[in-house]
C-alpha atoms as a PDB file:
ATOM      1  CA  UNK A   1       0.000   0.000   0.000  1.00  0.00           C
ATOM      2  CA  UNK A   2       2.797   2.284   0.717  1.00  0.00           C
ATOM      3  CA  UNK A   3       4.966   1.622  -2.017  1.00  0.00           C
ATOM      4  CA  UNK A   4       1.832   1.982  -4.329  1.00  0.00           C
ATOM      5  CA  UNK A   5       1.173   5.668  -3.182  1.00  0.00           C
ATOM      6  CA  UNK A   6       4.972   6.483  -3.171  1.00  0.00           C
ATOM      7  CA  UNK A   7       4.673   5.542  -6.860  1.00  0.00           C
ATOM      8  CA  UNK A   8       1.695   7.917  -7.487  1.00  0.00           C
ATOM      9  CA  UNK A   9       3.114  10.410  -5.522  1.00  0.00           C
ATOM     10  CA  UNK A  10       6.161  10.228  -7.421  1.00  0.00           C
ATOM     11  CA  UNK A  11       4.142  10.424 -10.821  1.00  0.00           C
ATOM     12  CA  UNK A  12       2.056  13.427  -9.391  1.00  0.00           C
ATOM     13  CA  UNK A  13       4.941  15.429  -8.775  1.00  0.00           C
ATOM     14  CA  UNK A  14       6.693  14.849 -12.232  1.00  0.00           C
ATOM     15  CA  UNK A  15       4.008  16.044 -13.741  1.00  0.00           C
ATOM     16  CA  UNK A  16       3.339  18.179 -12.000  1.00  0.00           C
ATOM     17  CA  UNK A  17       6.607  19.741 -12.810  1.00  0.00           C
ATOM     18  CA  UNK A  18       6.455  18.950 -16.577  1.00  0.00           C
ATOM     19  CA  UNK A  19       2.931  20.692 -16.837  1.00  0.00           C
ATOM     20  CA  UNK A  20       2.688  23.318 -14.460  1.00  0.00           C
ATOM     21  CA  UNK A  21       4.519  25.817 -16.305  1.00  0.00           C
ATOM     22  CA  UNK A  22       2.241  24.901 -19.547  1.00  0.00           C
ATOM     23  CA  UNK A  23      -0.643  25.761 -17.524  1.00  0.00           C
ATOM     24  CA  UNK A  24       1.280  28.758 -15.930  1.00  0.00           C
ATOM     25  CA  UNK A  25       1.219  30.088 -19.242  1.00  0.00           C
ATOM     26  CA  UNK A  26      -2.320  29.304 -20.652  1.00  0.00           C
ATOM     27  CA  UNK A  27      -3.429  31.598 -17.379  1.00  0.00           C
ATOM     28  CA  UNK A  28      -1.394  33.964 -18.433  1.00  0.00           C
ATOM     29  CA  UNK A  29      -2.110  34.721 -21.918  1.00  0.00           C
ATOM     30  CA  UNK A  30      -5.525  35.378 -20.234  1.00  0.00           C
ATOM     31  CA  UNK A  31      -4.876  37.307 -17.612  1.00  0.00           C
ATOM     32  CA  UNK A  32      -5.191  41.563 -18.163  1.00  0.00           C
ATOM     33  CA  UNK A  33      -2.359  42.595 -16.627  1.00  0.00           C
ATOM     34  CA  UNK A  34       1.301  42.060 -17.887  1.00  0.00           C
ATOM     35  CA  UNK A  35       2.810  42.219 -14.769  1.00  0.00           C
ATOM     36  CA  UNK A  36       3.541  38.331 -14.427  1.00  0.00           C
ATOM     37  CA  UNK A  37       2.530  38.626 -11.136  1.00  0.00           C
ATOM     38  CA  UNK A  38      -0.495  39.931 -10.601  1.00  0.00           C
ATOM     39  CA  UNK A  39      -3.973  39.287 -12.030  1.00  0.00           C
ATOM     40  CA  UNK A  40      -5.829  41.840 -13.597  1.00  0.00           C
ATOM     41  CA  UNK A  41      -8.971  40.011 -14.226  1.00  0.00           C
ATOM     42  CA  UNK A  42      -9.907  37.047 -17.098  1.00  0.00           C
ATOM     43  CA  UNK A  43      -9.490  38.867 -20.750  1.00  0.00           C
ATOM     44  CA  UNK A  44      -9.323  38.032 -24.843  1.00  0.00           C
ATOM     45  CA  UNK A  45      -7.455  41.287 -25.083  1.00  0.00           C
ATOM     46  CA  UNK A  46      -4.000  39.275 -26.104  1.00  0.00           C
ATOM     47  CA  UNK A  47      -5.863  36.704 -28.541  1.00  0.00           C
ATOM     48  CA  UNK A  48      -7.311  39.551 -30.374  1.00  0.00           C
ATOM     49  CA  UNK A  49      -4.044  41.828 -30.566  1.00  0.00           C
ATOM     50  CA  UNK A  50      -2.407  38.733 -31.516  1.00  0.00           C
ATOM     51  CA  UNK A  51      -4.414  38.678 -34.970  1.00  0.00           C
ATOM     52  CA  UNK A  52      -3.660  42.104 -35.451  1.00  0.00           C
ATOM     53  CA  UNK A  53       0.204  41.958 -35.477  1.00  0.00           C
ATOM     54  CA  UNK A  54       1.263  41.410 -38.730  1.00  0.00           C
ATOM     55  CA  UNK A  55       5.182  40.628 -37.556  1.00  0.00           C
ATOM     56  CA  UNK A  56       3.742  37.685 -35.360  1.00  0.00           C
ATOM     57  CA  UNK A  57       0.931  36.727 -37.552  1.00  0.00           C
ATOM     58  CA  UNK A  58       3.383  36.481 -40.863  1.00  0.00           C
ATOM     59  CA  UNK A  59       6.212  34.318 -38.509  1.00  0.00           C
ATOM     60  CA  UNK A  60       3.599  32.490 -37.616  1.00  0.00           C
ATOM     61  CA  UNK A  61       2.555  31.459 -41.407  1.00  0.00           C
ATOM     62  CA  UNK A  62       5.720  30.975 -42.453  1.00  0.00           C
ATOM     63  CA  UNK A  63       6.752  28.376 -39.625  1.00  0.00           C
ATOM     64  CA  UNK A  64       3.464  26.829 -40.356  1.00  0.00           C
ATOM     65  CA  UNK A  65       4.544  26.579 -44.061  1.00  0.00           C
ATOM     66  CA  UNK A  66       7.428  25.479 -43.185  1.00  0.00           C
ATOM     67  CA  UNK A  67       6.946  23.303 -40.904  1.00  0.00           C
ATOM     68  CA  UNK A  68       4.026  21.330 -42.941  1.00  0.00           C
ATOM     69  CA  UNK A  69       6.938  21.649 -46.307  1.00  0.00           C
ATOM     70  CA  UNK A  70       9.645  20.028 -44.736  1.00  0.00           C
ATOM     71  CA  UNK A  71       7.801  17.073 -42.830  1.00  0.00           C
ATOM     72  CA  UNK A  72       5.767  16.212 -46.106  1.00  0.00           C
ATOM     73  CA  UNK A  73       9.182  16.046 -48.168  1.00  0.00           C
ATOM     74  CA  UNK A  74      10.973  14.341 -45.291  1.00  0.00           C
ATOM     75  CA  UNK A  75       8.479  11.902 -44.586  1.00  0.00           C
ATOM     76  CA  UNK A  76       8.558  11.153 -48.615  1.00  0.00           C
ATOM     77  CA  UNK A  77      11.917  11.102 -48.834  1.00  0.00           C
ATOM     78  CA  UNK A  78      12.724   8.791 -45.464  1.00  0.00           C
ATOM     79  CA  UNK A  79       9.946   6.293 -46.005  1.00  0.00           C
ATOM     80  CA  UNK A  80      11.752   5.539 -49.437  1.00  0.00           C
ATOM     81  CA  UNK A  81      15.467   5.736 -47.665  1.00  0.00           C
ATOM     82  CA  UNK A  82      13.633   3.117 -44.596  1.00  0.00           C
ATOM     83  CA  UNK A  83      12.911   0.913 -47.842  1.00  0.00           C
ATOM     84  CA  UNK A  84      15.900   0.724 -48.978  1.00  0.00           C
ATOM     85  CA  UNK A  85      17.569   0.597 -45.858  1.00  0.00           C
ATOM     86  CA  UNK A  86      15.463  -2.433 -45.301  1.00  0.00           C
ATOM     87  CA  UNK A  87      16.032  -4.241 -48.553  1.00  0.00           C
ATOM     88  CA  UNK A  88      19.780  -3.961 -47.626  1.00  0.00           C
ATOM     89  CA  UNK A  89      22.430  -6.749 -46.356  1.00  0.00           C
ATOM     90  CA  UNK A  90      22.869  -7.182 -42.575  1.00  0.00           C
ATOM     91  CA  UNK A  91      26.391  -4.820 -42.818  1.00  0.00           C
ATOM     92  CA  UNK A  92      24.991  -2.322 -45.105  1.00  0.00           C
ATOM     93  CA  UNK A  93      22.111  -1.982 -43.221  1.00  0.00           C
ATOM     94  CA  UNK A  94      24.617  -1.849 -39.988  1.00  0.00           C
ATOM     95  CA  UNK A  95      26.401   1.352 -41.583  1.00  0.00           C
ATOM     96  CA  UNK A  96      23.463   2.794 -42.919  1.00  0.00           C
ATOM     97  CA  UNK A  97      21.869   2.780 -39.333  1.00  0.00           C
ATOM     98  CA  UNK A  98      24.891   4.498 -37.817  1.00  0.00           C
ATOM     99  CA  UNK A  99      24.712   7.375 -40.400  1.00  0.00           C
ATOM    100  CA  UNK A 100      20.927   8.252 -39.875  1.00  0.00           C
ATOM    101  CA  UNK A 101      21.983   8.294 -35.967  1.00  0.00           C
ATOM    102  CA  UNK A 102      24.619  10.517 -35.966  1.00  0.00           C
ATOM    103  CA  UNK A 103      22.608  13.757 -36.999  1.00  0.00           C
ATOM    104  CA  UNK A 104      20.074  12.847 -33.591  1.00  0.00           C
ATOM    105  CA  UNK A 105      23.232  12.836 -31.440  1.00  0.00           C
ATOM    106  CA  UNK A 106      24.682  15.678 -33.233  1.00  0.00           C
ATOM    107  CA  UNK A 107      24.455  19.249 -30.941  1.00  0.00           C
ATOM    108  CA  UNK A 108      21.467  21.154 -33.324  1.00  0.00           C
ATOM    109  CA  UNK A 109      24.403  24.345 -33.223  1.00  0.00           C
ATOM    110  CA  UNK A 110      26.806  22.228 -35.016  1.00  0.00           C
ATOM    111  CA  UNK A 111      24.389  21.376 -37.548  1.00  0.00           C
ATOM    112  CA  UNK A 112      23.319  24.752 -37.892  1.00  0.00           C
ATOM    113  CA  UNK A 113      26.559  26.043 -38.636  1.00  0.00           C
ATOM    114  CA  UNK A 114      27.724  23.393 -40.675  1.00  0.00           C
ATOM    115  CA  UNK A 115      24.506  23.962 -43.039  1.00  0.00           C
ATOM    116  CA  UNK A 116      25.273  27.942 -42.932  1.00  0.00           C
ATOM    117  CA  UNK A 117      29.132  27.681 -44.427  1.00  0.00           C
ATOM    118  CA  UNK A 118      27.635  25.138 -46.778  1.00  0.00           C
ATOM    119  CA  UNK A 119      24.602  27.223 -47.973  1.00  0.00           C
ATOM    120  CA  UNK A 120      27.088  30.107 -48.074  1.00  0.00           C
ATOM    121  CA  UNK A 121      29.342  29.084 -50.411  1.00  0.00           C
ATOM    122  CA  UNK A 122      26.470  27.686 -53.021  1.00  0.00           C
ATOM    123  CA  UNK A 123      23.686  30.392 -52.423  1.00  0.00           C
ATOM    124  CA  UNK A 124      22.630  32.989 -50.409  1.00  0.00           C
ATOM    125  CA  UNK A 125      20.789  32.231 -47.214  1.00  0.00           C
ATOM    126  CA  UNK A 126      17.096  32.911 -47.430  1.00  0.00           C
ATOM    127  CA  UNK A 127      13.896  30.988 -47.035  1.00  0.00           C
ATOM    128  CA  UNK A 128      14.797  27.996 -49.402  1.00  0.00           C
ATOM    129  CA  UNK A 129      18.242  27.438 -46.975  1.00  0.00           C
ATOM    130  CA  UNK A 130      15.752  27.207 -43.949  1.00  0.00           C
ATOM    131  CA  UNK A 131      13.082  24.748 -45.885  1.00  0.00           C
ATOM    132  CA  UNK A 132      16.357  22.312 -47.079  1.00  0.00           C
ATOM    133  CA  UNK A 133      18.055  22.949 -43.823  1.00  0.00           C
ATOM    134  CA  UNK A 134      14.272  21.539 -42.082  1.00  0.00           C
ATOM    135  CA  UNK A 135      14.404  18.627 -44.377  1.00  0.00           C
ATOM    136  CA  UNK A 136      17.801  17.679 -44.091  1.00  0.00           C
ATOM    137  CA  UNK A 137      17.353  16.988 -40.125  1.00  0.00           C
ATOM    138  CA  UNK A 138      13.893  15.913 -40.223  1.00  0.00           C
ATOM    139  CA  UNK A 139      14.549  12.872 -42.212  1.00  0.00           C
ATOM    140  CA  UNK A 140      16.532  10.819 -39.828  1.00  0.00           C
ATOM    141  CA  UNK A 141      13.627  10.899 -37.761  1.00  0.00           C
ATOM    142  CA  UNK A 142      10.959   9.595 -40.248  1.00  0.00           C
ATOM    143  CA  UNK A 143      12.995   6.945 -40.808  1.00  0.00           C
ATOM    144  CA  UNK A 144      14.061   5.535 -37.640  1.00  0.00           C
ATOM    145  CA  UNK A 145      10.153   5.407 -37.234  1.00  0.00           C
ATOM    146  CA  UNK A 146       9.622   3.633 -40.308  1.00  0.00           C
ATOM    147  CA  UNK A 147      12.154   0.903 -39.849  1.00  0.00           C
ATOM    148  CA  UNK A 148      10.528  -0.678 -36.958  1.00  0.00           C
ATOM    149  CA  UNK A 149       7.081  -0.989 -38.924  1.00  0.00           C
ATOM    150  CA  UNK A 150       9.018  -2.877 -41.625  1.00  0.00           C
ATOM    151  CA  UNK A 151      10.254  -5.080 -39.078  1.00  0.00           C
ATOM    152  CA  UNK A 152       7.241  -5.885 -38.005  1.00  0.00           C
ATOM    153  CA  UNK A 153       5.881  -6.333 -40.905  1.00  0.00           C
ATOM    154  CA  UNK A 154       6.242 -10.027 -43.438  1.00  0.00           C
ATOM    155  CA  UNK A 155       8.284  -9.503 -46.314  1.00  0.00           C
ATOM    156  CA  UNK A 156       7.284 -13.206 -47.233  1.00  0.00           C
ATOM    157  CA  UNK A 157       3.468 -11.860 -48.082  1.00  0.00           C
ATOM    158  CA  UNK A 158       4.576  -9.406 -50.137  1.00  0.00           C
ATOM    159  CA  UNK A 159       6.915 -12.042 -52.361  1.00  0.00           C
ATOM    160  CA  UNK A 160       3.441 -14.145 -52.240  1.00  0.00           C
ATOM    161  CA  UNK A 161       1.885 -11.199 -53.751  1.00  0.00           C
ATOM    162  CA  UNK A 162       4.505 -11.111 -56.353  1.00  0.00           C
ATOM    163  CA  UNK A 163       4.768 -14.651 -57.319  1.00  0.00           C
ATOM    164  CA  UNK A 164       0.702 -14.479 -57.786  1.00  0.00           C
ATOM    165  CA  UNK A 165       0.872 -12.341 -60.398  1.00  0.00           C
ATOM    166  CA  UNK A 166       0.680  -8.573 -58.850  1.00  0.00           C
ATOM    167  CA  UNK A 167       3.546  -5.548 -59.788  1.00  0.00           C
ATOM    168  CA  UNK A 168       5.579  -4.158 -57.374  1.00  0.00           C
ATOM    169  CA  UNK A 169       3.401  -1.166 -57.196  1.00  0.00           C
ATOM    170  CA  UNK A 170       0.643  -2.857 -56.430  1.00  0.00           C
ATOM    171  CA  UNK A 171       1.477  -5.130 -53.313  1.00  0.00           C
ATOM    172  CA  UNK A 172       3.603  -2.239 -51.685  1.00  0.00           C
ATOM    173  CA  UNK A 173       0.150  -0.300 -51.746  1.00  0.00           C
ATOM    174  CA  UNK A 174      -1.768  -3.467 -50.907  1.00  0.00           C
ATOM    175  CA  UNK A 175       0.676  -5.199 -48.721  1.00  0.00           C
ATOM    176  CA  UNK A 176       3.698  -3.176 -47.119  1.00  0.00           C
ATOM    177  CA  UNK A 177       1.769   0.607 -47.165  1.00  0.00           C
ATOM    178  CA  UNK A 178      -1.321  -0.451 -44.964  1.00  0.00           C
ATOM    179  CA  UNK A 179       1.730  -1.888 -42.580  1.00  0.00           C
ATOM    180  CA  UNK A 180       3.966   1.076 -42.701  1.00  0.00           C
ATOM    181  CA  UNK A 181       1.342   3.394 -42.466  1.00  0.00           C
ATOM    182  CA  UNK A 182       1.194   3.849 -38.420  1.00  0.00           C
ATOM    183  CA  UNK A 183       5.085   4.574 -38.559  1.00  0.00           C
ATOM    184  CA  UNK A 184       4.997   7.258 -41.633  1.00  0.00           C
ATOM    185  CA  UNK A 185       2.501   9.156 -39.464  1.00  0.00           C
ATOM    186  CA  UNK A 186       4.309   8.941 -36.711  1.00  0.00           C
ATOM    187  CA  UNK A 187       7.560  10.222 -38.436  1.00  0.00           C
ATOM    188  CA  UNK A 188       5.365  12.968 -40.039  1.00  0.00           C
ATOM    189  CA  UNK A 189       3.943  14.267 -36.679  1.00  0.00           C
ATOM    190  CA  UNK A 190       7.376  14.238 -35.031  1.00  0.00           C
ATOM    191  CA  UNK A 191       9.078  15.828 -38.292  1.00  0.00           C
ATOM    192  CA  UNK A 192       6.371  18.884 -37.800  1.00  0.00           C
ATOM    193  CA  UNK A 193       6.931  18.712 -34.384  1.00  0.00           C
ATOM    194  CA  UNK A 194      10.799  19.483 -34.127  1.00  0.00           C
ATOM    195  CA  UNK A 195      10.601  21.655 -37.206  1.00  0.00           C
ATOM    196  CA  UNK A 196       7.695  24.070 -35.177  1.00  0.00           C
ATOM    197  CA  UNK A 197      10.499  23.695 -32.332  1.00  0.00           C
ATOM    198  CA  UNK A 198      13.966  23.968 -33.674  1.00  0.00           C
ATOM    199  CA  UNK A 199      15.526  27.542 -33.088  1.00  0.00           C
ATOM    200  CA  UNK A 200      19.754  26.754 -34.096  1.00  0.00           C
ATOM    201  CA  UNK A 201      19.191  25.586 -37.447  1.00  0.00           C
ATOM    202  CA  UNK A 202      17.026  28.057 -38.709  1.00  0.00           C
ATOM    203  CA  UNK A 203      18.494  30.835 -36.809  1.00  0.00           C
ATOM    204  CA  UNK A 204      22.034  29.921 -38.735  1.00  0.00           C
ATOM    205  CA  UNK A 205      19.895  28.952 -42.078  1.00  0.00           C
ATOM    206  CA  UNK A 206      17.764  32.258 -42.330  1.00  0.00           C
ATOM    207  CA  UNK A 207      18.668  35.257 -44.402  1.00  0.00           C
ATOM    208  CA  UNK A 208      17.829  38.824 -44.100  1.00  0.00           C
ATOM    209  CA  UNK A 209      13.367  39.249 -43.666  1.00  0.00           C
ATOM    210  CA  UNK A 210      13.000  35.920 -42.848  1.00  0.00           C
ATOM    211  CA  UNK A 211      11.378  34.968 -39.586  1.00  0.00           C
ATOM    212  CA  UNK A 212       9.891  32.094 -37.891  1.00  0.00           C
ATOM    213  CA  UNK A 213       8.771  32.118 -34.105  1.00  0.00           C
ATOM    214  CA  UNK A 214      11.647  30.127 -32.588  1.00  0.00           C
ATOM    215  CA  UNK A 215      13.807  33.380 -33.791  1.00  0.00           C
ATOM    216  CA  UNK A 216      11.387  35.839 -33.143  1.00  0.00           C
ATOM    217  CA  UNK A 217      10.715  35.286 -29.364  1.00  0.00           C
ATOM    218  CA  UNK A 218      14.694  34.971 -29.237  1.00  0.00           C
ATOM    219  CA  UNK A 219      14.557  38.530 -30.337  1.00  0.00           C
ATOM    220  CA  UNK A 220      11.832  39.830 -28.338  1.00  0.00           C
ATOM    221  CA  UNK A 221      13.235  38.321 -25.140  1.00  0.00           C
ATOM    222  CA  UNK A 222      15.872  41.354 -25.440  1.00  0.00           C
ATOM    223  CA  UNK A 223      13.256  43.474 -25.309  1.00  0.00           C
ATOM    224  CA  UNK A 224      11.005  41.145 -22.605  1.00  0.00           C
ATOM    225  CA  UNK A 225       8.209  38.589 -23.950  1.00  0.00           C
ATOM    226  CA  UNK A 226       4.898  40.116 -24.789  1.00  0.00           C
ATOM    227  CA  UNK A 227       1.722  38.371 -23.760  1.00  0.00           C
ATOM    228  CA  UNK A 228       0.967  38.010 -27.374  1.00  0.00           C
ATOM    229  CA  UNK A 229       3.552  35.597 -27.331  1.00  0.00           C
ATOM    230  CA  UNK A 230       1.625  33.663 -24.394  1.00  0.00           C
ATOM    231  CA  UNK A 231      -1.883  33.566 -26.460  1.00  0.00           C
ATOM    232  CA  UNK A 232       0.210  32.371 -29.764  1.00  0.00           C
ATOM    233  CA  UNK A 233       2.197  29.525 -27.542  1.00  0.00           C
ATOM    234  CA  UNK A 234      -1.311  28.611 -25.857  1.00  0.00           C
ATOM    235  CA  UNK A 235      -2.445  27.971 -29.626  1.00  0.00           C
ATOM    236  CA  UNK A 236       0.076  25.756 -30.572  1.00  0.00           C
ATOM    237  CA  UNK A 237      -0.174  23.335 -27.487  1.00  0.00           C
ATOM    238  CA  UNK A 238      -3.880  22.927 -28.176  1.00  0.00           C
ATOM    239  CA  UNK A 239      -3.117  22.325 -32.287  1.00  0.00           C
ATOM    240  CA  UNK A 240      -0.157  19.491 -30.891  1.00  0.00           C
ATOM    241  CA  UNK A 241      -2.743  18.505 -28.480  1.00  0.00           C
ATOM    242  CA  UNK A 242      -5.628  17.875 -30.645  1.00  0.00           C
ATOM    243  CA  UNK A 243      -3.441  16.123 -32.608  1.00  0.00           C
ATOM    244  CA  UNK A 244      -1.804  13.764 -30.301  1.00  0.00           C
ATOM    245  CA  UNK A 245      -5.236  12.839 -29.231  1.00  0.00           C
ATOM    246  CA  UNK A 246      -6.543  12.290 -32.680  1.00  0.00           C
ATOM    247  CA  UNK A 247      -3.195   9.958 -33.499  1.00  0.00           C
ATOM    248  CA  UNK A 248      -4.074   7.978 -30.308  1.00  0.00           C
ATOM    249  CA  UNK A 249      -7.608   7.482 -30.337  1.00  0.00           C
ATOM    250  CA  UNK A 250      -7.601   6.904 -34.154  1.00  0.00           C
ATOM    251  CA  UNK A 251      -6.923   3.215 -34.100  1.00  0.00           C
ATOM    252  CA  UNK A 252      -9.011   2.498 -31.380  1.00  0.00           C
ATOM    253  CA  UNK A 253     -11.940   4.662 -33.322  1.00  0.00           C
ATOM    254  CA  UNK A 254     -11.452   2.278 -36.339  1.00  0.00           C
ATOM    255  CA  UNK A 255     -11.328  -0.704 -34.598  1.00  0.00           C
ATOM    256  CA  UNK A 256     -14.957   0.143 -32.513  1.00  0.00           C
ATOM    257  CA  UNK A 257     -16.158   1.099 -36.442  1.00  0.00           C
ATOM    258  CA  UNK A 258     -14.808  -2.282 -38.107  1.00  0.00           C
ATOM    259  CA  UNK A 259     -16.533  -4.233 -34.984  1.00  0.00           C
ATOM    260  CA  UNK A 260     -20.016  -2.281 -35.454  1.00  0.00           C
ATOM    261  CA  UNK A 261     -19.435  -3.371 -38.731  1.00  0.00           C
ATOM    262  CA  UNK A 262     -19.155  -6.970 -38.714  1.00  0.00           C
ATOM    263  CA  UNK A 263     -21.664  -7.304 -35.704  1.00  0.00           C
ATOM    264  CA  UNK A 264     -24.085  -5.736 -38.695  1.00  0.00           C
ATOM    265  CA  UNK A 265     -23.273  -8.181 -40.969  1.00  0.00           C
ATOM    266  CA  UNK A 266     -23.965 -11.272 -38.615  1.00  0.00           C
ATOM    267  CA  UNK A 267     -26.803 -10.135 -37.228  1.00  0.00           C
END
C-alpha cells in the first residue's frame, strides 16, 4: 500500500513539474495585466491583438509553411530511404543505421553552422536554406520510425503477392503501405513537431526578412516577452494537443467502427 502511493506520488509530482509551467502560461495569456505577477482580471485582449500583429501573424505562417513543407518532403523522402535501408544486407544496413543516428546525437548548433558555411558558399541564405536545412534533419527521424514498422511487418506476403501475379506497385500499396502506415505518421507528426520547435538551425539557415517564431521570441526576449507571445504559444499546445489525441484514439476509433461493422453483418 505504501509503495503503491509512493509511486503515485512520485508520478504526481513529475508532472506536475512537466505541466505546471504549460498551464502557468495558458493563465497567463488570459490574464489583463502584464505584470507576471499579478492578475488583472480574465481577458481576450492578447488573442485579439495577436491577430492584429502582422510581424507575429506572418512568422507564424511561415513556420506553419514550413513546418508542414519540410515534414511532407521528409516523410517522402525517409519512407523511401527506410525501404531501402530495409532491402539492404545485414552490414549495409549496420552502416546505414549508424549514419541516420549521428545527426540525432549531433548538438542542433553544429548542424546549424555546418549547413550555414555550406549554404554560403552555393547560395545565399534565405527561405529555401531554412526549408532544405528543415528537411535535411527531419529525415533521420521519419525513418528511424519507419524501420521498426518494416520489421514488423512479413516480407514473405509481399513475395506471395509477387509470385501471384501482382507488380511491385501494387502489393507495396496493398501489402507493405497499410503496414507502414502507423510509422509514416508517426515520423510525419514528429518531423512537424521538431521543425515548429527547432531555433539553431534556422536561426544559422535564415537570411535577411526571414522569420519564424523560434527566432522571433529569441529577439523579443531582449526586449522582454509580450503576452501576445503567451496567447500564440497557448495555440500551438492545443493544435499538438488535438493532434496527439486524434493519433491515439484513431486506431481504437477504427477498430470500434470495423466491430459495429461486422456485428451488422452477422446479425
Amino acid at each position: 500500500m505504501m509503495k503503491k502511493s509512493a509511486e503515485r506520488i512520485y508520478l504526481f509530482v513529475i508532472f506536475l513539474f512537466l505541466y505546471l509551467p504549460i498551464m502557468v502560461l495558458i493563465v497567463l495569456s488570459f490574464n489583463d495585466s502584464k505584470a507576471k505577477v499579478v492578475w488583472g482580471g480574465f481577458t481576450l485582449r492578447w488573442y485579439r491583438e495577436l491577430f492584429s500583429n502582422s510581424a507575429i501573424m506572418e512568422a507564424f505562417y511561415t513556420t506553419i509553411f514550413i513546418s508542414l513543407a519540410s515534414a511532407v518532403l521528409a516523410t517522402i523522402l525517409g519512407t523511401l530511404a527506410a525501404l531501402g535501408i530495409d532491402a539492404m544486407r545485414k552490414r549495409g544496413k549496420a552502416i546505414m543505421l549508424g549514419a541516420t543516428n549521428i545527426p540525432l546525437l549531433n548538438a542542433d548548433i553544429v548542424t546549424g553552422i555546418s549547413m550555414m558555411l555550406l549554404f554560403v558558399r552555393f547560395t545565399r541564405l534565405g527561405f529555401g536554406t531554412v526549408l532544405i536545412a528543415h528537411i535535411t534533419f527531419n529525415i533521420p527521424y521519419v525513418i528511424l520510425n519507419v524501420l521498426p514498422k518494416l520489421k514488423q511487418g512479413s516480407r514473405t506476403t509481399y513475395e506471395a503477392a509477387l509470385d501471384l501475379g501482382a507488380t511491385p506497385l501494387y502489393a507495396f500499396y496493398k501489402i507493405t503501405w497499410p503496414q507502414i502506415l502507423p510509422g509514416v505518421l508517426s515520423g510525419f507528426l514528429m518531423a512537424m513537431t521538431m521543425s515548429l520547435d527547432d531555433f539553431s538551425v534556422t536561426y544559422f539557415t535564415k537570411g535577411a526578412g526571414i522569420n519564424t517564431l523560434s527566432t522571433m521570441i529569441y529577439t523579443e526576449m531582449r526586449k522582454g516577452i509580450r503576452p501576445e507571445m503567451y496567447a500564440l504559444s497557448t495555440i500551438l499546445f492545443l493544435i499538438a494537443l488535438v493532434l496527439l489525441l486524434f493519433m491515439n484514439f484513431r486506431p481504437a476509433a477504427r477498430k470500434e467502427i470495423s466491430k459495429l461493422q461486422k456485428d451488422r453483418r452477422f446479425s
